[in-house]
PDB file of N, CA and C in Angstrom:
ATOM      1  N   UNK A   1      -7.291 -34.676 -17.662  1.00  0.00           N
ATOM      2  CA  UNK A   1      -7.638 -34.370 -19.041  1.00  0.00           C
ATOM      3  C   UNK A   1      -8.018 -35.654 -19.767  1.00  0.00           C
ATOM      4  N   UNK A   2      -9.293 -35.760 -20.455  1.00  0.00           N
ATOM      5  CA  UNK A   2      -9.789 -36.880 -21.641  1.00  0.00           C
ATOM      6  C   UNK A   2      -9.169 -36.444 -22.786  1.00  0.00           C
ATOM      7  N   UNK A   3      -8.603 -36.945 -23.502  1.00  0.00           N
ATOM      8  CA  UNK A   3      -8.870 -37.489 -24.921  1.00  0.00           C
ATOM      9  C   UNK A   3      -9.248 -38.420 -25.625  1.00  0.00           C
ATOM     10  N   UNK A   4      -9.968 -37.379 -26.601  1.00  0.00           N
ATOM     11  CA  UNK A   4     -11.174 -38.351 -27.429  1.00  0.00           C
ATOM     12  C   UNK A   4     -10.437 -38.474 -28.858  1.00  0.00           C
ATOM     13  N   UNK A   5     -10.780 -39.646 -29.460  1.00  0.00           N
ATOM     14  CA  UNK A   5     -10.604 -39.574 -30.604  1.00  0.00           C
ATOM     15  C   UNK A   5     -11.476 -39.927 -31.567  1.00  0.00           C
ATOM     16  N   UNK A   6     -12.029 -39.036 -32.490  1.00  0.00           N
ATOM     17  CA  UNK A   6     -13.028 -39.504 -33.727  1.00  0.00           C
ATOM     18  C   UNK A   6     -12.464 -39.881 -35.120  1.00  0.00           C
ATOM     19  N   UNK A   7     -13.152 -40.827 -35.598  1.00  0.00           N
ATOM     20  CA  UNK A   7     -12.848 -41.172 -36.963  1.00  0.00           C
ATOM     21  C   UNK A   7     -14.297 -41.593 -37.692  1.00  0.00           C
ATOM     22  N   UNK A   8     -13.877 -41.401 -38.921  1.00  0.00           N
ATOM     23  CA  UNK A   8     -15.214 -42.542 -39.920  1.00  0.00           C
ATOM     24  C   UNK A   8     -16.073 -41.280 -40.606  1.00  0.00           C
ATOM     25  N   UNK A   9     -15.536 -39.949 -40.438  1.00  0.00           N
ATOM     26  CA  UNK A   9     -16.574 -39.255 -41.186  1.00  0.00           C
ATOM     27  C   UNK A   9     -16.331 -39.387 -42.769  1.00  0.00           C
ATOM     28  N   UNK A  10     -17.031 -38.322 -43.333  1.00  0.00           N
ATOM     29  CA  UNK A  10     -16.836 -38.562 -44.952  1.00  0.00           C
ATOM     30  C   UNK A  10     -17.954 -38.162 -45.837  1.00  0.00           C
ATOM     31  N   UNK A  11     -17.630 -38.522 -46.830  1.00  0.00           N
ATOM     32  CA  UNK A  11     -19.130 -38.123 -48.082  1.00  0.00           C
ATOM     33  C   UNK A  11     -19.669 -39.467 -48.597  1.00  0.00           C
ATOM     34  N   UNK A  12     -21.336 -38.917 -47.838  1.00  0.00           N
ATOM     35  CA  UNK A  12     -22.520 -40.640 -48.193  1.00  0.00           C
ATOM     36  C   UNK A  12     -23.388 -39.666 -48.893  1.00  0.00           C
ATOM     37  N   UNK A  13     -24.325 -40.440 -49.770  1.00  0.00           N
ATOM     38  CA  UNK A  13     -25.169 -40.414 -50.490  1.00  0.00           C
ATOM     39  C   UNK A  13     -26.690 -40.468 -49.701  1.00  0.00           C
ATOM     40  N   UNK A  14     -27.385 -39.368 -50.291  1.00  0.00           N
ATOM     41  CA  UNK A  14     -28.511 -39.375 -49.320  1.00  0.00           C
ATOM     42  C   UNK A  14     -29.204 -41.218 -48.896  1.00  0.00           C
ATOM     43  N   UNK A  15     -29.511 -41.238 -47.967  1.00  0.00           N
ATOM     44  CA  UNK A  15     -30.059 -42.654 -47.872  1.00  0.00           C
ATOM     45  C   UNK A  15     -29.085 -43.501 -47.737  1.00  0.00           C
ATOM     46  N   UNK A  16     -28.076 -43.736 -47.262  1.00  0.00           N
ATOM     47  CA  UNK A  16     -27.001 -44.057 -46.927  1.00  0.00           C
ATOM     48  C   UNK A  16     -26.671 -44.152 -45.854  1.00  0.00           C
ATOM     49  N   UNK A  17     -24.933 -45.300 -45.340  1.00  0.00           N
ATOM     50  CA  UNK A  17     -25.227 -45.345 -44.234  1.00  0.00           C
ATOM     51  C   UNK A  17     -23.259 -45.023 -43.480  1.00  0.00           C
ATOM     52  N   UNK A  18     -23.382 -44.860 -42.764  1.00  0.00           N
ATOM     53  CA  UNK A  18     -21.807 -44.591 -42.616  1.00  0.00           C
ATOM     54  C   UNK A  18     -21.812 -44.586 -40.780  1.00  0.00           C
ATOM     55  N   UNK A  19     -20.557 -45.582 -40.469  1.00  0.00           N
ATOM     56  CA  UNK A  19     -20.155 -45.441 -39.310  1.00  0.00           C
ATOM     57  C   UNK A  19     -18.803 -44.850 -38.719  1.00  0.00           C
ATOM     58  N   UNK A  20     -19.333 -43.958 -37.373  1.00  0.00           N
ATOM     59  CA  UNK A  20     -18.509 -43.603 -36.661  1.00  0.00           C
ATOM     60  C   UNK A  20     -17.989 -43.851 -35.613  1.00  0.00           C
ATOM     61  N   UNK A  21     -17.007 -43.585 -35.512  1.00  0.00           N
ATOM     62  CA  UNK A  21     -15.889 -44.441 -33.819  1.00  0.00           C
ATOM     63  C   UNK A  21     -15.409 -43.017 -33.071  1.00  0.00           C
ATOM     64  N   UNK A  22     -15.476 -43.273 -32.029  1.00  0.00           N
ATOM     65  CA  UNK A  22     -14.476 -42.782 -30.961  1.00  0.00           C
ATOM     66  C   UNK A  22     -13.984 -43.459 -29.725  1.00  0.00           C
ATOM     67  N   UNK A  23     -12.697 -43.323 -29.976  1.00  0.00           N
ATOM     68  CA  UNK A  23     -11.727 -44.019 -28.591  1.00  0.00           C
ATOM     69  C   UNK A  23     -11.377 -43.247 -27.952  1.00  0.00           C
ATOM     70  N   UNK A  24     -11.572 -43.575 -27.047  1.00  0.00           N
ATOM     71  CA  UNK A  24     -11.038 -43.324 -25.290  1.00  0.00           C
ATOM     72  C   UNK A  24     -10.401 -44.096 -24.494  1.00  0.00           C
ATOM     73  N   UNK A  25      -8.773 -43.457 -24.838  1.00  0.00           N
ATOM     74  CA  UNK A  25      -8.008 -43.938 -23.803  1.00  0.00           C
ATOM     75  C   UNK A  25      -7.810 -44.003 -22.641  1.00  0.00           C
ATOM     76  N   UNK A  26      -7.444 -44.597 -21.791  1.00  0.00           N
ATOM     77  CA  UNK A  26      -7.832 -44.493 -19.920  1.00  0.00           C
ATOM     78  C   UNK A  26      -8.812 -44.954 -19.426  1.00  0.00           C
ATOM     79  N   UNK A  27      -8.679 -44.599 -18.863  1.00  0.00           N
ATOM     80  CA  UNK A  27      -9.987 -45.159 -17.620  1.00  0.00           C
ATOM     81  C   UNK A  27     -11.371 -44.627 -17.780  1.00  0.00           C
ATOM     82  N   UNK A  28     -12.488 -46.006 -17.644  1.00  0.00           N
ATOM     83  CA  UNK A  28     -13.935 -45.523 -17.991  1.00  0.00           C
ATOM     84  C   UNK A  28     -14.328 -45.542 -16.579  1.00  0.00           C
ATOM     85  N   UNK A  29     -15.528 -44.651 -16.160  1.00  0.00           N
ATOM     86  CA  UNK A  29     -15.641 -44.230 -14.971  1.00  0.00           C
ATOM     87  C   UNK A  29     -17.074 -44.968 -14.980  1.00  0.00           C
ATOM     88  N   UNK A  30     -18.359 -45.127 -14.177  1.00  0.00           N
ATOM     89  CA  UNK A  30     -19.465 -45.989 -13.930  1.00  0.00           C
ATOM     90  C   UNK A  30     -20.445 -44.844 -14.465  1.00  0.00           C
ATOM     91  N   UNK A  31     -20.007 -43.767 -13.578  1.00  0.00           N
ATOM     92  CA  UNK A  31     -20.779 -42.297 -13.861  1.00  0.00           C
ATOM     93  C   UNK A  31     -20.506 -41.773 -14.707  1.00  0.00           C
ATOM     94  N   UNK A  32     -19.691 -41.883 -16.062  1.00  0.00           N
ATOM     95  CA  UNK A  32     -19.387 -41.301 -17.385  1.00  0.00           C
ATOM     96  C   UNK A  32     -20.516 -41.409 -18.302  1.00  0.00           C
ATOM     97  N   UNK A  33     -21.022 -40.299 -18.660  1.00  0.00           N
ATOM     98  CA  UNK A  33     -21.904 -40.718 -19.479  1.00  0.00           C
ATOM     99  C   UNK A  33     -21.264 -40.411 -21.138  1.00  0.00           C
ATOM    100  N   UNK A  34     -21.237 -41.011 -21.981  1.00  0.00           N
ATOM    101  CA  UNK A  34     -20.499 -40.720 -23.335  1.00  0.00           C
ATOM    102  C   UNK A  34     -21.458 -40.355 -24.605  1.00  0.00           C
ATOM    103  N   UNK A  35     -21.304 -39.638 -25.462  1.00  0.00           N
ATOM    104  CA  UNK A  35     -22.540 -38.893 -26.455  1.00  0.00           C
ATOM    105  C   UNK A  35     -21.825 -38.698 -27.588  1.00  0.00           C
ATOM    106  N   UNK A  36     -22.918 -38.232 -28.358  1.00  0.00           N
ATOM    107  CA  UNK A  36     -22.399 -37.517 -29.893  1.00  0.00           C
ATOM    108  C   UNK A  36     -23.043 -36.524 -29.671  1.00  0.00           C
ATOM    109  N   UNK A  37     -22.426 -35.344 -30.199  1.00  0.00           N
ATOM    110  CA  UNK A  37     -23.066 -34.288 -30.992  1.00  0.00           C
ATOM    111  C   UNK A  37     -22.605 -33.215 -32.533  1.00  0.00           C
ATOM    112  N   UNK A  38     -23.694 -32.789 -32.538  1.00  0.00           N
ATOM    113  CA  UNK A  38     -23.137 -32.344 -34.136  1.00  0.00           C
ATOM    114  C   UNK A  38     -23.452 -30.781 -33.941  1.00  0.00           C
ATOM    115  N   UNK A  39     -22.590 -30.050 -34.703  1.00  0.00           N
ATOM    116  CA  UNK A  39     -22.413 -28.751 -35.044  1.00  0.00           C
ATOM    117  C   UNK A  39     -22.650 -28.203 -36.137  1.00  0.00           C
ATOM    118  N   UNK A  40     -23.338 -27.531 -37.202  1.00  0.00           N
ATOM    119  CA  UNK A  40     -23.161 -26.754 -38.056  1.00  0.00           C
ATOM    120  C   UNK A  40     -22.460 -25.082 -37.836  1.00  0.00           C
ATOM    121  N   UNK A  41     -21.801 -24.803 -39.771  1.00  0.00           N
ATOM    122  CA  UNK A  41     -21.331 -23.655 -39.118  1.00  0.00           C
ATOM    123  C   UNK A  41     -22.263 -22.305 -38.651  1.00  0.00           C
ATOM    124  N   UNK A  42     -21.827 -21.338 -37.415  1.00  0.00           N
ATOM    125  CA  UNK A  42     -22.623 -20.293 -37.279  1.00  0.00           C
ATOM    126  C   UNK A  42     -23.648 -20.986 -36.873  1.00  0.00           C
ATOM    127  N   UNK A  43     -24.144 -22.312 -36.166  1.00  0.00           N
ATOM    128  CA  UNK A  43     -25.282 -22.932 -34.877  1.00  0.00           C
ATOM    129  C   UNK A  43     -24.704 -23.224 -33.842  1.00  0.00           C
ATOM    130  N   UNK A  44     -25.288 -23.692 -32.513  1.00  0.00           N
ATOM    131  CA  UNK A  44     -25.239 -24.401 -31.709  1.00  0.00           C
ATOM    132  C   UNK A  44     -24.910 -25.646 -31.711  1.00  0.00           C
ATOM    133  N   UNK A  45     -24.105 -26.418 -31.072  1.00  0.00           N
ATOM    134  CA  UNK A  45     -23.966 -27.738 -30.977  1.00  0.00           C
ATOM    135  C   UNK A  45     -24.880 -28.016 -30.197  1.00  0.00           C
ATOM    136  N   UNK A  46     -25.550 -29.574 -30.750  1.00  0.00           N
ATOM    137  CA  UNK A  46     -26.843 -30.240 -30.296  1.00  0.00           C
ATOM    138  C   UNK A  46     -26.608 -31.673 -30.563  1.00  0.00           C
ATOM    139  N   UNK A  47     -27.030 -32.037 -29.459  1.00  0.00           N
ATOM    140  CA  UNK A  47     -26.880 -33.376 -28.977  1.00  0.00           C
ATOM    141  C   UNK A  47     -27.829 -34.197 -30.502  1.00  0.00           C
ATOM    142  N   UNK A  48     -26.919 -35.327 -30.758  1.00  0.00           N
ATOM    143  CA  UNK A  48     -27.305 -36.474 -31.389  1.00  0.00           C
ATOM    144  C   UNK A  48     -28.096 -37.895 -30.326  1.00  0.00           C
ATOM    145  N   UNK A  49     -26.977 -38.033 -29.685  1.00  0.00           N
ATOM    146  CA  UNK A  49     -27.536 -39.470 -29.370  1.00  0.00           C
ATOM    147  C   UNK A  49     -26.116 -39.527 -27.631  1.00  0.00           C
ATOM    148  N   UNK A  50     -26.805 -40.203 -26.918  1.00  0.00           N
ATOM    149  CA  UNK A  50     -25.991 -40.477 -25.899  1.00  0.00           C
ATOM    150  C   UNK A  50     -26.029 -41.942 -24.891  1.00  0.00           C
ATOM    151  N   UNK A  51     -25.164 -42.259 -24.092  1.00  0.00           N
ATOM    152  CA  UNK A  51     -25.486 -43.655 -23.873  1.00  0.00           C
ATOM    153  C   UNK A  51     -24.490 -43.842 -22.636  1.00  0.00           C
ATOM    154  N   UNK A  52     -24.597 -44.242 -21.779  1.00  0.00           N
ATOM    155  CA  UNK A  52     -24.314 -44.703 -20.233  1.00  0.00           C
ATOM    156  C   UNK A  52     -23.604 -46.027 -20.333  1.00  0.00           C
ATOM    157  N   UNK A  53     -22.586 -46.364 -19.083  1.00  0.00           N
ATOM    158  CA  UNK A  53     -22.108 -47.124 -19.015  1.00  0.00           C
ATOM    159  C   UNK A  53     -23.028 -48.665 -18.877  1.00  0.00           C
ATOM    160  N   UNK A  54     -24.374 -48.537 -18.787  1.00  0.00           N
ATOM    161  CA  UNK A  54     -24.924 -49.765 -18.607  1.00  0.00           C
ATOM    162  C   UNK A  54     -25.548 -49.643 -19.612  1.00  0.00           C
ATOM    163  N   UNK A  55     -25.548 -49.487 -21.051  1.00  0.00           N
ATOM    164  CA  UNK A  55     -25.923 -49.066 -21.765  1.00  0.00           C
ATOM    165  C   UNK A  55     -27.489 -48.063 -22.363  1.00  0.00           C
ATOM    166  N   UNK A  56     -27.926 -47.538 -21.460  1.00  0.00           N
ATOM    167  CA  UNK A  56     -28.827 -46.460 -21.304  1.00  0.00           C
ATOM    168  C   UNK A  56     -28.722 -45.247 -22.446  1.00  0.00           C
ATOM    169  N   UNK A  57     -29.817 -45.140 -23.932  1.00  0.00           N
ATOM    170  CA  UNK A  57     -29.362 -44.498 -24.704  1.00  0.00           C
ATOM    171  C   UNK A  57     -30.237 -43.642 -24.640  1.00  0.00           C
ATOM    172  N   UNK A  58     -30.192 -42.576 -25.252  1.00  0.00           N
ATOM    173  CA  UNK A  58     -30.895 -41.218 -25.583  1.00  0.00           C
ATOM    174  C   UNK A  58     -30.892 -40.820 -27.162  1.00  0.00           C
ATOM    175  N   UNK A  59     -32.012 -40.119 -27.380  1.00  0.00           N
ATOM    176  CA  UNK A  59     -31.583 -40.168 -29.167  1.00  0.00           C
ATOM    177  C   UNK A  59     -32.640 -38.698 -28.887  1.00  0.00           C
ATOM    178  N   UNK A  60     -31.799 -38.071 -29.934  1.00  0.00           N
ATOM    179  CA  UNK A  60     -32.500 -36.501 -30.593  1.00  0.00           C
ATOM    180  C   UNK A  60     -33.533 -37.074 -31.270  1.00  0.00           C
ATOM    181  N   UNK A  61     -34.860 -36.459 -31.520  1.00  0.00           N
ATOM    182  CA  UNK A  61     -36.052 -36.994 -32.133  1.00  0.00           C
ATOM    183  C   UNK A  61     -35.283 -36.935 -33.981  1.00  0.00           C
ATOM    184  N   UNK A  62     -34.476 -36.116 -34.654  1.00  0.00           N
ATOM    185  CA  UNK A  62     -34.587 -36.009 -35.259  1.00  0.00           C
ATOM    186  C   UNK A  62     -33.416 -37.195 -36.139  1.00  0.00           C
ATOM    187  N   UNK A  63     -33.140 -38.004 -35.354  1.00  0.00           N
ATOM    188  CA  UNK A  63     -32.162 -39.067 -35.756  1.00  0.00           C
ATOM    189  C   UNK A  63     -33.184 -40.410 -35.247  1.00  0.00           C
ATOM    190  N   UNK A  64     -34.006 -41.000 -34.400  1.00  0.00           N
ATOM    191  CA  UNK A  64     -34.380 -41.436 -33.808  1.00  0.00           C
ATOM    192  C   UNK A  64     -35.167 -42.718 -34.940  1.00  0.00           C
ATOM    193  N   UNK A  65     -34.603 -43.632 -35.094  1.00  0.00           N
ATOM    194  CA  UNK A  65     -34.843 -44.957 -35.932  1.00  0.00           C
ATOM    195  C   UNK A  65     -33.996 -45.051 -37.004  1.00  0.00           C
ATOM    196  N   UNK A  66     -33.200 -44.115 -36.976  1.00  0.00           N
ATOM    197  CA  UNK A  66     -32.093 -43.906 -38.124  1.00  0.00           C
ATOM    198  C   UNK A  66     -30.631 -44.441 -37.864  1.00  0.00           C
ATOM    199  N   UNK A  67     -30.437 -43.622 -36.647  1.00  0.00           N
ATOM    200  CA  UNK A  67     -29.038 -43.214 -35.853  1.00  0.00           C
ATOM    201  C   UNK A  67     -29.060 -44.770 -34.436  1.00  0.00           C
ATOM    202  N   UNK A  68     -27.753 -45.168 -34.351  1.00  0.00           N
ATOM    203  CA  UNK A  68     -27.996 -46.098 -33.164  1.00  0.00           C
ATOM    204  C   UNK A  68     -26.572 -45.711 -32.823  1.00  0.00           C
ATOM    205  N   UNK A  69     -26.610 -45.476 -31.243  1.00  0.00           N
ATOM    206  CA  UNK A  69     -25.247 -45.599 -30.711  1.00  0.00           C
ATOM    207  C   UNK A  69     -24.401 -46.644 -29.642  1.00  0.00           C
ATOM    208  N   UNK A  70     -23.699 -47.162 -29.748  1.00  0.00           N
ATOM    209  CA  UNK A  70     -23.008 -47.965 -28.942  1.00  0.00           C
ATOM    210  C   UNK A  70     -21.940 -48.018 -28.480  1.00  0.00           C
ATOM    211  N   UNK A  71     -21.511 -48.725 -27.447  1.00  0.00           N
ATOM    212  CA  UNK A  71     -20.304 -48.362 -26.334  1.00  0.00           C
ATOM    213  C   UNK A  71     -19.659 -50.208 -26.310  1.00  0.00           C
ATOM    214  N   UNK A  72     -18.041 -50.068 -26.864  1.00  0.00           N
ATOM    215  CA  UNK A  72     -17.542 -51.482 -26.489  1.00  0.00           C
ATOM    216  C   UNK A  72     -16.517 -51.000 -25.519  1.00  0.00           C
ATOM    217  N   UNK A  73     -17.602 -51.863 -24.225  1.00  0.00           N
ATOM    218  CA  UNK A  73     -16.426 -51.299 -23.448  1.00  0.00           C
ATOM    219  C   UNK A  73     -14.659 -52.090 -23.026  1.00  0.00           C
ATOM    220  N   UNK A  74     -14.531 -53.405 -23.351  1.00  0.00           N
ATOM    221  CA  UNK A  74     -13.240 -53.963 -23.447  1.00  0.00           C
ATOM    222  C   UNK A  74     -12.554 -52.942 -24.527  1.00  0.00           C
ATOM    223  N   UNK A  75     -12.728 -52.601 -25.464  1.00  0.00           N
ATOM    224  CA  UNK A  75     -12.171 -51.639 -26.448  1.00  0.00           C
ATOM    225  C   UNK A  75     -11.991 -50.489 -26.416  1.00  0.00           C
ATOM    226  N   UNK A  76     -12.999 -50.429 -25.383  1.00  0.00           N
ATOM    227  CA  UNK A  76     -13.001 -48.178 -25.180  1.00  0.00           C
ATOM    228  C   UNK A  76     -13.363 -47.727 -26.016  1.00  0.00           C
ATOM    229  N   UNK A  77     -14.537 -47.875 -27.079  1.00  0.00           N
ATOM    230  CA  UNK A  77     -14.733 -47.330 -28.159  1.00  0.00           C
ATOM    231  C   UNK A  77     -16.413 -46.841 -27.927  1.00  0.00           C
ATOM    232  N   UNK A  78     -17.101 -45.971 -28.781  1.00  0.00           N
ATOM    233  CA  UNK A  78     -17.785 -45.967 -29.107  1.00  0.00           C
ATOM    234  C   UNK A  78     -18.442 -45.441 -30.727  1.00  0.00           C
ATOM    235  N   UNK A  79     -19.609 -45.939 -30.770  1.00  0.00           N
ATOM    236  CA  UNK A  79     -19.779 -46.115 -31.980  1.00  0.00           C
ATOM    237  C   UNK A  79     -20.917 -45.388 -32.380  1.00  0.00           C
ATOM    238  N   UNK A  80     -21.461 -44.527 -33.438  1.00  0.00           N
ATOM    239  CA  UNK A  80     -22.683 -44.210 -34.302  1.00  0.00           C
ATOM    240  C   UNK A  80     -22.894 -44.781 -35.480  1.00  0.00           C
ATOM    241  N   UNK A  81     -23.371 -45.492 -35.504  1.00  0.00           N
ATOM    242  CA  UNK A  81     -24.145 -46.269 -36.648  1.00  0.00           C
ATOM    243  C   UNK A  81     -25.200 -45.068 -37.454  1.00  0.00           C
ATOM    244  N   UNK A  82     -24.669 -44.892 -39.009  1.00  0.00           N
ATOM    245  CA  UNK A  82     -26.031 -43.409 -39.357  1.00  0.00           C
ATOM    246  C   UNK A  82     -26.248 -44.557 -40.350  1.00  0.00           C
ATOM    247  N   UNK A  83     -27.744 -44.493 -40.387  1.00  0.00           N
ATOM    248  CA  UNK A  83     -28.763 -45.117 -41.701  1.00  0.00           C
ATOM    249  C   UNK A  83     -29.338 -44.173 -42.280  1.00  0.00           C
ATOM    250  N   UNK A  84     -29.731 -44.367 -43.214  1.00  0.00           N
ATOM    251  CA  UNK A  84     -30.529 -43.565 -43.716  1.00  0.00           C
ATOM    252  C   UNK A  84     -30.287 -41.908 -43.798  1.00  0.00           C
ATOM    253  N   UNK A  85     -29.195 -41.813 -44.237  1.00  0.00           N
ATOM    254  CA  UNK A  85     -28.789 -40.177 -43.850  1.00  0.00           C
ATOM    255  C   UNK A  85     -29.380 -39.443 -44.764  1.00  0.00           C
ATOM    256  N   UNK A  86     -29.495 -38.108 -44.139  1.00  0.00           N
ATOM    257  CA  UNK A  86     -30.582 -36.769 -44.954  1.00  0.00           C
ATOM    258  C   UNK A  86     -29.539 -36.048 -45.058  1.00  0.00           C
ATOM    259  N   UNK A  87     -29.450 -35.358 -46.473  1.00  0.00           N
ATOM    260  CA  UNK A  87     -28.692 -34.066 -46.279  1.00  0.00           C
ATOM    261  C   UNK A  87     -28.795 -32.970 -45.178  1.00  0.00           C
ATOM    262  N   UNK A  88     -30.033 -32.869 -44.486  1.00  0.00           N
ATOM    263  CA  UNK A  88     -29.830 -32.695 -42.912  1.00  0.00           C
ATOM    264  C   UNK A  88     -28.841 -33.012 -41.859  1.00  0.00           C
ATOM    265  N   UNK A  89     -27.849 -34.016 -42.260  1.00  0.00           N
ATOM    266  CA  UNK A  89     -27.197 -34.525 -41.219  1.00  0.00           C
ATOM    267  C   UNK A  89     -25.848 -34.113 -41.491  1.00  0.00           C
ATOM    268  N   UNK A  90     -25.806 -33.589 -42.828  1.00  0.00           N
ATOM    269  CA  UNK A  90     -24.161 -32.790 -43.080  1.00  0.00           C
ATOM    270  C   UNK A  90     -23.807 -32.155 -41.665  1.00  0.00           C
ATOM    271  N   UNK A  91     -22.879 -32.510 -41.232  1.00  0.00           N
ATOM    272  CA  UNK A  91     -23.382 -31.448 -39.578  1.00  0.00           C
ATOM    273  C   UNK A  91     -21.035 -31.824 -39.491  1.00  0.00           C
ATOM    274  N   UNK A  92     -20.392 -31.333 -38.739  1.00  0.00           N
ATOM    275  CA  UNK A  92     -19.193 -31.864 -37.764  1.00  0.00           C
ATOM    276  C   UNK A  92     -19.739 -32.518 -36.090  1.00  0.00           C
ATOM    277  N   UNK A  93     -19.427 -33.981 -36.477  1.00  0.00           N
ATOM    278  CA  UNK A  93     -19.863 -34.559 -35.369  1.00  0.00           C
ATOM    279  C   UNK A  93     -18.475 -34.752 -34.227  1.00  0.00           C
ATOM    280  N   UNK A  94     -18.923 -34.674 -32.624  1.00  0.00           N
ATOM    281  CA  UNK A  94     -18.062 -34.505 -31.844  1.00  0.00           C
ATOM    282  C   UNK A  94     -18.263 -35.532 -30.689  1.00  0.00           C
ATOM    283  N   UNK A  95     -17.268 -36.728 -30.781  1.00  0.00           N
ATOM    284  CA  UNK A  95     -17.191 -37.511 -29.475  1.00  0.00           C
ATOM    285  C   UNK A  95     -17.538 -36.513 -28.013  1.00  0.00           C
ATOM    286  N   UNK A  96     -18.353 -37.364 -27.310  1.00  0.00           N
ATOM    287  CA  UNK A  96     -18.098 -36.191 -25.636  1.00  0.00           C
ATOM    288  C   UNK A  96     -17.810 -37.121 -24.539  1.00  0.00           C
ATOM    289  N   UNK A  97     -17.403 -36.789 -24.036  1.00  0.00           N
ATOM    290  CA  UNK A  97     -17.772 -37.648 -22.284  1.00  0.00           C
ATOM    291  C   UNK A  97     -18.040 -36.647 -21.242  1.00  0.00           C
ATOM    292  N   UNK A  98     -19.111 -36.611 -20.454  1.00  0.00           N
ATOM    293  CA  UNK A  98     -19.826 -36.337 -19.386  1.00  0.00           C
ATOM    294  C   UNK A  98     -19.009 -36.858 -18.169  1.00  0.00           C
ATOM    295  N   UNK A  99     -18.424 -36.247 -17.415  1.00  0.00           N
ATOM    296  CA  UNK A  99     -17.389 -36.515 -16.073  1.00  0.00           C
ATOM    297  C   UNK A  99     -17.755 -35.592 -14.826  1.00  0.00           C
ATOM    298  N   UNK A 100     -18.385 -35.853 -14.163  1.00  0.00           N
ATOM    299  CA  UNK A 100     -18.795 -34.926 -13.070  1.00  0.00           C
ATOM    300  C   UNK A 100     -18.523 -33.608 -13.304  1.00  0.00           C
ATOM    301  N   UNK A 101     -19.884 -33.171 -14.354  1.00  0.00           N
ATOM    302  CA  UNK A 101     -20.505 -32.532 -14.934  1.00  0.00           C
ATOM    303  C   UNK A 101     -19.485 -31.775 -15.854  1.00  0.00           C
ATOM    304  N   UNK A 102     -18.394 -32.111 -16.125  1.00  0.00           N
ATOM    305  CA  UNK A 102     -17.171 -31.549 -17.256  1.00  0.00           C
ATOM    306  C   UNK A 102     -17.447 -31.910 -18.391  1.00  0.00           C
ATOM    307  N   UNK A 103     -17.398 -31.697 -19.215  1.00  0.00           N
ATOM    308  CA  UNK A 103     -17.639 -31.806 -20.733  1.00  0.00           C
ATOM    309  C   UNK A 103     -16.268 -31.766 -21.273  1.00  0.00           C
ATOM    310  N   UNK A 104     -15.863 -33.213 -22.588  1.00  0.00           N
ATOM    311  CA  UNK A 104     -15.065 -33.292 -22.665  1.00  0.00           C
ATOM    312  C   UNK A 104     -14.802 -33.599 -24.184  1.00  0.00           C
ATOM    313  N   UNK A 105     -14.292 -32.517 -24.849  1.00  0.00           N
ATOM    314  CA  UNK A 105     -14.806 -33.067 -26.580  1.00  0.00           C
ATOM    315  C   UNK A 105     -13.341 -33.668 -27.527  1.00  0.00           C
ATOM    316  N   UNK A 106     -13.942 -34.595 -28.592  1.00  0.00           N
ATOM    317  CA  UNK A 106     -12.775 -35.164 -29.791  1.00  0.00           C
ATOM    318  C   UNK A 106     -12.924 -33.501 -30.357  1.00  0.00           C
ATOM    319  N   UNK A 107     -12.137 -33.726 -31.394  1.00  0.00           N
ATOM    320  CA  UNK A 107     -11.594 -33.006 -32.794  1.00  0.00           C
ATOM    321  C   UNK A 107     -12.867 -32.906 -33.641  1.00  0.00           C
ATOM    322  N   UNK A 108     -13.423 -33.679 -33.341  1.00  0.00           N
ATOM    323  CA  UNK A 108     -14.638 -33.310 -35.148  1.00  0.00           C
ATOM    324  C   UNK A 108     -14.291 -34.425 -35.917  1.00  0.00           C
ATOM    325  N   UNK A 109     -15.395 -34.000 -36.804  1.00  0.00           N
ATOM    326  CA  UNK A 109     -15.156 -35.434 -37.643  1.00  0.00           C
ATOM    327  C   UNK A 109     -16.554 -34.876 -38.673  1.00  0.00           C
ATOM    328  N   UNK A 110     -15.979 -34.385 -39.949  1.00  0.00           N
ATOM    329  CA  UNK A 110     -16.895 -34.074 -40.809  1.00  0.00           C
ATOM    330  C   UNK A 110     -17.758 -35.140 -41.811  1.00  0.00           C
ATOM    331  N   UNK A 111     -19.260 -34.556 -41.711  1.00  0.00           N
ATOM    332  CA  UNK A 111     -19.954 -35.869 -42.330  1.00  0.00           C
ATOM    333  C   UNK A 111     -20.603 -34.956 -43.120  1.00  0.00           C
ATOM    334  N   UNK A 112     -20.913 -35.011 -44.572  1.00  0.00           N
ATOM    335  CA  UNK A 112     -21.806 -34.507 -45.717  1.00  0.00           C
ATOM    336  C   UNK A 112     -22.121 -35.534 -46.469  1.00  0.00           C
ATOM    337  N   UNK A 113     -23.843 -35.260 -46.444  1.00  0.00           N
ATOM    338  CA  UNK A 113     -24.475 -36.119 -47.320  1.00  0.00           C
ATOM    339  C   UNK A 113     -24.751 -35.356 -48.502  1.00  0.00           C
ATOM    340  N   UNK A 114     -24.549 -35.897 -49.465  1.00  0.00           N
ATOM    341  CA  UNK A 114     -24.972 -35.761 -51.121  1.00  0.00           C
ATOM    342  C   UNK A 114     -26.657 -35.816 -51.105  1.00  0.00           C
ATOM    343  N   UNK A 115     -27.083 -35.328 -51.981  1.00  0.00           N
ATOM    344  CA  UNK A 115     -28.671 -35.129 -52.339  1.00  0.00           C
ATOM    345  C   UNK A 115     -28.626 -35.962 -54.005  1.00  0.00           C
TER     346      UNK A 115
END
């Protein structure tokens, strides 16, 4: 079993910028791949942004020069950096890790932007 832990959500102002963390305790694997994604209520959860142990990232087009994600790995943490946020991005965002092919999610972590 993973546990994830998220923190750093909150209320930003459109155009604004706010960062998020998640730690992971234990052991990081080579083949782990680690992500964000966000949920609204009554949608699908959909991938934000994701990133590999050699740092290999992926970004949803719709975050893509905005959103940056990063992995410290002495710390076990990873990170979303949001710029420029749209009231589009009000969303509950969810730490993941990718483990031979298991999916493994934090708690949430609510983010609303103001207009």
């Amino acid at each position: 079993q993973v546990q994830l832990v998220e923190s750093g959500g909150g209320l930003v102002q459109d155009g604004g910028s706010l960062r998020l963390s998640c730690e992971v305790p234990g052991i990081l694997f080579s083949s782990d791949r680690m992500g964000w994604y966000r949920q609204a209520p009554g949608k699908a959860r959909e991938l934000v942004a994701t990133i590999t142990i050699t740092q290999i990232t992926n970004y949803a087009d719709s975050v893509k020069g905005r959103f940056t994600i990063s992995r410290d790995g002495a710390n076990k943490k990873m990170y979303l950096q949001m710029d420029s946020v749209k009231p589009e991005d009000t969303d509950v965002y969810f730490c993941n890790i990718n483990r031979d092919s298991e999916n493994y999610w934090g708690q949430g972590t609510q983010v609303a932007v103001s207009s």
